[in-house]
Protein backbone atom coordinates (compact mmCIF):
# COMPACT_ATOMS: atom_id res chain seq x y z
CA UNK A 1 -206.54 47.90 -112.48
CA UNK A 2 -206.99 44.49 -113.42
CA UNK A 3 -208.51 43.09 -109.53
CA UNK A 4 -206.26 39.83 -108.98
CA UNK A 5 -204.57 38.19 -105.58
CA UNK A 6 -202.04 36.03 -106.70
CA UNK A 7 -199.74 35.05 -103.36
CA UNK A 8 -196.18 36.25 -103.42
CA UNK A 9 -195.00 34.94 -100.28
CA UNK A 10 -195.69 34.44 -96.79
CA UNK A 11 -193.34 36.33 -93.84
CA UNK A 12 -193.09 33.61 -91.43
CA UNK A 13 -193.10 33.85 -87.09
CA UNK A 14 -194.44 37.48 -86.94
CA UNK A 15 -195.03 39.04 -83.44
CA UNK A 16 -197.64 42.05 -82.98
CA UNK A 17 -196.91 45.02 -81.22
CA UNK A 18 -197.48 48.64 -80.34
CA UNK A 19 -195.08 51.37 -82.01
CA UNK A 20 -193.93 53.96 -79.49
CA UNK A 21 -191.69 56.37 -80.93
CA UNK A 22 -188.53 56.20 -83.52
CA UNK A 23 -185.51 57.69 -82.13
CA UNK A 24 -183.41 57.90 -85.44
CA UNK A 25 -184.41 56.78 -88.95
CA UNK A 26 -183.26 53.21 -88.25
CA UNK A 27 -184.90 52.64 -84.86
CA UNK A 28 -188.09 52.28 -83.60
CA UNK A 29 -189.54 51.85 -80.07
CA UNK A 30 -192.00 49.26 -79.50
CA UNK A 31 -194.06 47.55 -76.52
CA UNK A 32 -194.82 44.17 -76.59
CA UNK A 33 -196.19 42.12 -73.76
CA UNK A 34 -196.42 44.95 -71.27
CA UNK A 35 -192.52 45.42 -72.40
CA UNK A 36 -190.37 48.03 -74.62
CA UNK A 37 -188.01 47.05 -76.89
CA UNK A 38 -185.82 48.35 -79.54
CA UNK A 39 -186.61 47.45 -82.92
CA UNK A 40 -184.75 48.41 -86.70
CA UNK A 41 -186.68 49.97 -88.87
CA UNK A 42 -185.34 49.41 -92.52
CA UNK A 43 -187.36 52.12 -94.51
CA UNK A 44 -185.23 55.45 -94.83
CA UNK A 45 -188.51 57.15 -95.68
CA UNK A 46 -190.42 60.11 -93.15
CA UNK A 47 -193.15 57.35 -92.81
CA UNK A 48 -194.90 60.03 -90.87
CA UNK A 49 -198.22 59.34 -91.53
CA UNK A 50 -197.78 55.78 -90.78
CA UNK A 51 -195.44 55.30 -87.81
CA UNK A 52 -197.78 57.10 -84.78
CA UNK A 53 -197.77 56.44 -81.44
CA UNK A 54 -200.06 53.74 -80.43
CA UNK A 55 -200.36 52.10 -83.87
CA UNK A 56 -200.27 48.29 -84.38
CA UNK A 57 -196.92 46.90 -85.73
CA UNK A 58 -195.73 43.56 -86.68
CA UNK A 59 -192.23 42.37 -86.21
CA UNK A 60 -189.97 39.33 -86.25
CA UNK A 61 -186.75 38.51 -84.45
CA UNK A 62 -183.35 40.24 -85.90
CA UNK A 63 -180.60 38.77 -87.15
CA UNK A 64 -178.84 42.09 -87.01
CA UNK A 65 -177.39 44.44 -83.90
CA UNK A 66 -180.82 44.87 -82.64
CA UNK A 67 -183.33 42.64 -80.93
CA UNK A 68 -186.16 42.86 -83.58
CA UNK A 69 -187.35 44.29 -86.60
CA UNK A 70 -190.48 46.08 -87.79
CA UNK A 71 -191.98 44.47 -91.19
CA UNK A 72 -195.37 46.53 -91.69
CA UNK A 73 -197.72 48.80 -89.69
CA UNK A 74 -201.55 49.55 -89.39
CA UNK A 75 -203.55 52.24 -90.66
CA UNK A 76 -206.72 52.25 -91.25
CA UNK A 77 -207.72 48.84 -91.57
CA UNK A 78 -204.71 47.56 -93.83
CA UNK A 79 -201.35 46.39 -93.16
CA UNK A 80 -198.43 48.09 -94.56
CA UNK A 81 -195.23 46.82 -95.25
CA UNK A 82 -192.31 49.16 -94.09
CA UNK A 83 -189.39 46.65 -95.10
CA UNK A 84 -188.00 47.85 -97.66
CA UNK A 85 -185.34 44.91 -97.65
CA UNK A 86 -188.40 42.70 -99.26
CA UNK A 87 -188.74 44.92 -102.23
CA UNK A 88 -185.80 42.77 -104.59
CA UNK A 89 -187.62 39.72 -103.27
CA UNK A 90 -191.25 40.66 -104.14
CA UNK A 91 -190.26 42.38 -107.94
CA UNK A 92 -188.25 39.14 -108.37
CA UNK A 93 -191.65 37.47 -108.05
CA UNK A 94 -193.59 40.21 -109.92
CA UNK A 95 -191.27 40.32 -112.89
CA UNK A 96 -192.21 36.66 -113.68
CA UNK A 97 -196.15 37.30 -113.50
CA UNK A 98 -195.92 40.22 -115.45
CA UNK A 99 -196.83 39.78 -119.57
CA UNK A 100 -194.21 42.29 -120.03
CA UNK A 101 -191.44 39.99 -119.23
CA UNK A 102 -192.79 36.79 -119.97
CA UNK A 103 -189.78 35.72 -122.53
CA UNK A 104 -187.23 37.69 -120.48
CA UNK A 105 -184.32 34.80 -119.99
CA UNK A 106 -181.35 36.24 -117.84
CA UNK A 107 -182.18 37.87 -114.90
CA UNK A 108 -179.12 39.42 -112.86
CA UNK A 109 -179.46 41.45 -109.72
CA UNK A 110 -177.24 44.45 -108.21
CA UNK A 111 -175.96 45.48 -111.61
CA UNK A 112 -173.75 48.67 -111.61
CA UNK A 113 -174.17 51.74 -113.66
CA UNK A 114 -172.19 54.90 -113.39
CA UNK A 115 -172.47 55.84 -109.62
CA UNK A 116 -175.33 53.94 -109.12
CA UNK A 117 -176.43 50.01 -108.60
CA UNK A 118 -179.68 49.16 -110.08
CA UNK A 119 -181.56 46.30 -109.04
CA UNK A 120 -181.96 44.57 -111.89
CA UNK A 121 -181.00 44.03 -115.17
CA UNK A 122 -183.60 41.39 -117.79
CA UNK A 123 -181.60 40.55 -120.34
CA UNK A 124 -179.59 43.15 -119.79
CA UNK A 125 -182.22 45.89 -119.77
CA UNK A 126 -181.80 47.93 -116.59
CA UNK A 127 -185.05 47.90 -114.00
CA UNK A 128 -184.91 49.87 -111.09
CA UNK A 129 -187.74 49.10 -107.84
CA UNK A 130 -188.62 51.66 -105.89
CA UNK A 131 -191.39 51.38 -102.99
CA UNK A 132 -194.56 53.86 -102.60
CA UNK A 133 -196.53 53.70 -98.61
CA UNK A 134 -197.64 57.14 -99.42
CA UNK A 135 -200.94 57.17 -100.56
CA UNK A 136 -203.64 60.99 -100.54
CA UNK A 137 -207.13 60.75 -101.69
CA UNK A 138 -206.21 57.30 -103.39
CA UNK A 139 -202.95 58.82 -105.36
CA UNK A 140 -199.67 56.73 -104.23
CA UNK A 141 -196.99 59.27 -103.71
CA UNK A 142 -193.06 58.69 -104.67
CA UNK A 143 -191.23 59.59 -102.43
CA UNK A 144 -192.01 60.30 -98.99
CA UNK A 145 -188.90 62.17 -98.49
CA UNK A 146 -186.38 63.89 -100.78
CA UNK A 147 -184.05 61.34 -102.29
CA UNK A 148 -180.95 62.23 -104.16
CA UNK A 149 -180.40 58.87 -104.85
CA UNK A 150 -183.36 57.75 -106.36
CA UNK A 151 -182.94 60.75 -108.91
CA UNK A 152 -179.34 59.19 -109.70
CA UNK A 153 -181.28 55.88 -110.26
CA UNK A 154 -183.94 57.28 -112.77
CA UNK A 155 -180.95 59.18 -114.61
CA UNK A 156 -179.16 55.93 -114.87
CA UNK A 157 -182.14 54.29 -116.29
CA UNK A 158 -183.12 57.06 -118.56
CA UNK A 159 -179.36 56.80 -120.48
CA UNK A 160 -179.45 52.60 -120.68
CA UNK A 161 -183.20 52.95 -121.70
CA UNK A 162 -184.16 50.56 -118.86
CA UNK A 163 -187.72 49.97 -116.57
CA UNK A 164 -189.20 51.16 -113.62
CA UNK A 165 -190.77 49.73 -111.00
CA UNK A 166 -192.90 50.57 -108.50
CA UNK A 167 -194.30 48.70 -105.69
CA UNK A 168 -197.87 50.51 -104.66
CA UNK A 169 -197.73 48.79 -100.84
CA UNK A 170 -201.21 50.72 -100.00
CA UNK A 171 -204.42 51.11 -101.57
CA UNK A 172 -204.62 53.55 -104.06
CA UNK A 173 -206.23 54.17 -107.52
CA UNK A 174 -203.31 55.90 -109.26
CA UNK A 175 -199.58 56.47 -109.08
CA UNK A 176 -197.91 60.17 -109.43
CA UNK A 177 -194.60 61.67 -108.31
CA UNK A 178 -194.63 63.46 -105.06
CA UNK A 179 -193.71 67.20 -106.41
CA UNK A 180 -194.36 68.46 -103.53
CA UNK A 181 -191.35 66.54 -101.48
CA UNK A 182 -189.08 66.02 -104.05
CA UNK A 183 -189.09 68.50 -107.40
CA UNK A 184 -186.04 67.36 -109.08
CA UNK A 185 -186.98 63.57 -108.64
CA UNK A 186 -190.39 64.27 -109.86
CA UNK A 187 -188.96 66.27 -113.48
CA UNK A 188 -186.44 63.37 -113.62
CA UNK A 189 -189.56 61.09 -113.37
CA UNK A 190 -191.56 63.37 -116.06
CA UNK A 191 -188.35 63.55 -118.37
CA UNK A 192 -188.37 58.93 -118.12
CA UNK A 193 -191.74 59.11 -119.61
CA UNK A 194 -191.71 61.65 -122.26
CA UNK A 195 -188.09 59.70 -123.16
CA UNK A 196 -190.45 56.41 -123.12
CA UNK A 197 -189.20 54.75 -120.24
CA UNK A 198 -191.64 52.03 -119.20
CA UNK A 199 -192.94 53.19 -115.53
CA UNK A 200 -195.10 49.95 -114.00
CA UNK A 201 -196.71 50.75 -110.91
CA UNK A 202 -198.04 47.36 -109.25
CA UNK A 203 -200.53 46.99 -106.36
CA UNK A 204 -199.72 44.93 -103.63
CA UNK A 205 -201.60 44.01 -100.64
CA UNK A 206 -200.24 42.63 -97.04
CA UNK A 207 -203.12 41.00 -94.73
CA UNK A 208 -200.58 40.38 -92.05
CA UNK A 209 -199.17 37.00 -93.31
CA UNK A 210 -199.20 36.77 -97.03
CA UNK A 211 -198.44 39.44 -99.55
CA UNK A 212 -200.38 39.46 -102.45
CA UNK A 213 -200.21 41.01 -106.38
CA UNK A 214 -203.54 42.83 -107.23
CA UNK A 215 -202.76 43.94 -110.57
CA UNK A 216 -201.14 47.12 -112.45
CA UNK A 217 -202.67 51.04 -111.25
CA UNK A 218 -202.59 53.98 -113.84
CA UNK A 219 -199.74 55.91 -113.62
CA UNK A 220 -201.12 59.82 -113.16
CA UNK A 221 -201.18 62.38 -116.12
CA UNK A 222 -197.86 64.25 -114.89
């Protein structure tokens, strides 16, 4: 990995917490000043080994139905982003640091294909971003939990020959599909390479205001 920390961008008027419990996928419990409050969670992933009780969160008012809104949690030292909302925004600003795409010209985002939307197309090359937080003895895993969809997404991108991105949001030395959780998204993933498809997973780092780009990881022998 080439070691770099170029800023992305700041997440401005961020409150720190405690996370208590989360009562559905979309909703967490928080304390806050001796208080509890609802917050949305935005991630659809397990997030098991992340969202504890007791752990330090950081959140921001909501402009949504509830009151505020988790943006990353604390393990282990490091701050990890959990809104998953920010992933067009941050591969909008990776896309134009990367070599790869240095004479791309059109960019256009939410591009339909079959079933599915992708998020991007550059110059009318499908890329689609998808967001790792699960990270074992320094792999990052994809996914954390089964996801039909994603598998639609890598199917859609294996036919139109497009990209895919992945946003490594923890440390971690390599990138692999998590077989374990998800078989059928992990062959899909297997059958994108051996059919050429250009897999890019990117580190990223969070220290609690600004998120930074480190550089590309490996992508596992899989």
């Amino acid at each position: 990995m080439t070691n770099q920390k170029i800023p992305i961008f700041e997440i401005p008027n961020l409150m720190k917490g405690t996370f208590i419990t989360r009562p559905n996928r979309f909703v967490g419990e928080i304390k806050s000043k001796g208080k509890r409050e609802i917050a949305h969670i935005h991630d659809p992933g397990r997030l098991k080994e992340l969202l504890i009780k007791g752990v330090d969160v950081l959140f921001t008012h909501s402009q949504g139905k509830l009151k505020y809104y988790i943006k990353a949690v604390k393990k282990e030292n490091e701050w990890i982003l959990i809104d998953s909302a920010l992933h067009s925004k941050i591969a909008l600003k990776i896309i134009k640091l990367l070599p790869e795409f240095a004479n791309v010209k059109e960019i256009k985002k939410e591009v339909s294909y079959g079933k599915s939307r992708l998020d991007f197309t550059l110059d009318g090359v499908p890329l689609e971003v998808k967001g790792c937080t699960l990270v074992r003895d320094g792999f990052a895993l994809f996914p954390d939990a089964p996801t039909e969809r994603g598998t639609r997404h890598v199917e859609e991108i294996i036919k139109h020959k497009g990209i895919i991105l992945i946003l490594i949001l923890r440390k971690a030395r390599e990138f692999a599909p998590n077989k374990e959780t998800d078989p059928k998204f992990t062959e899909k993933l297997i059958e994108a390479r051996k059919s050429g498809i250009k897999i890019i997973p990117v580190q990223l780092r969070f220290d609690g205001k600004t998120i930074y780009y480190i550089g590309k990881i490996p992508l596992s022998i899989f």
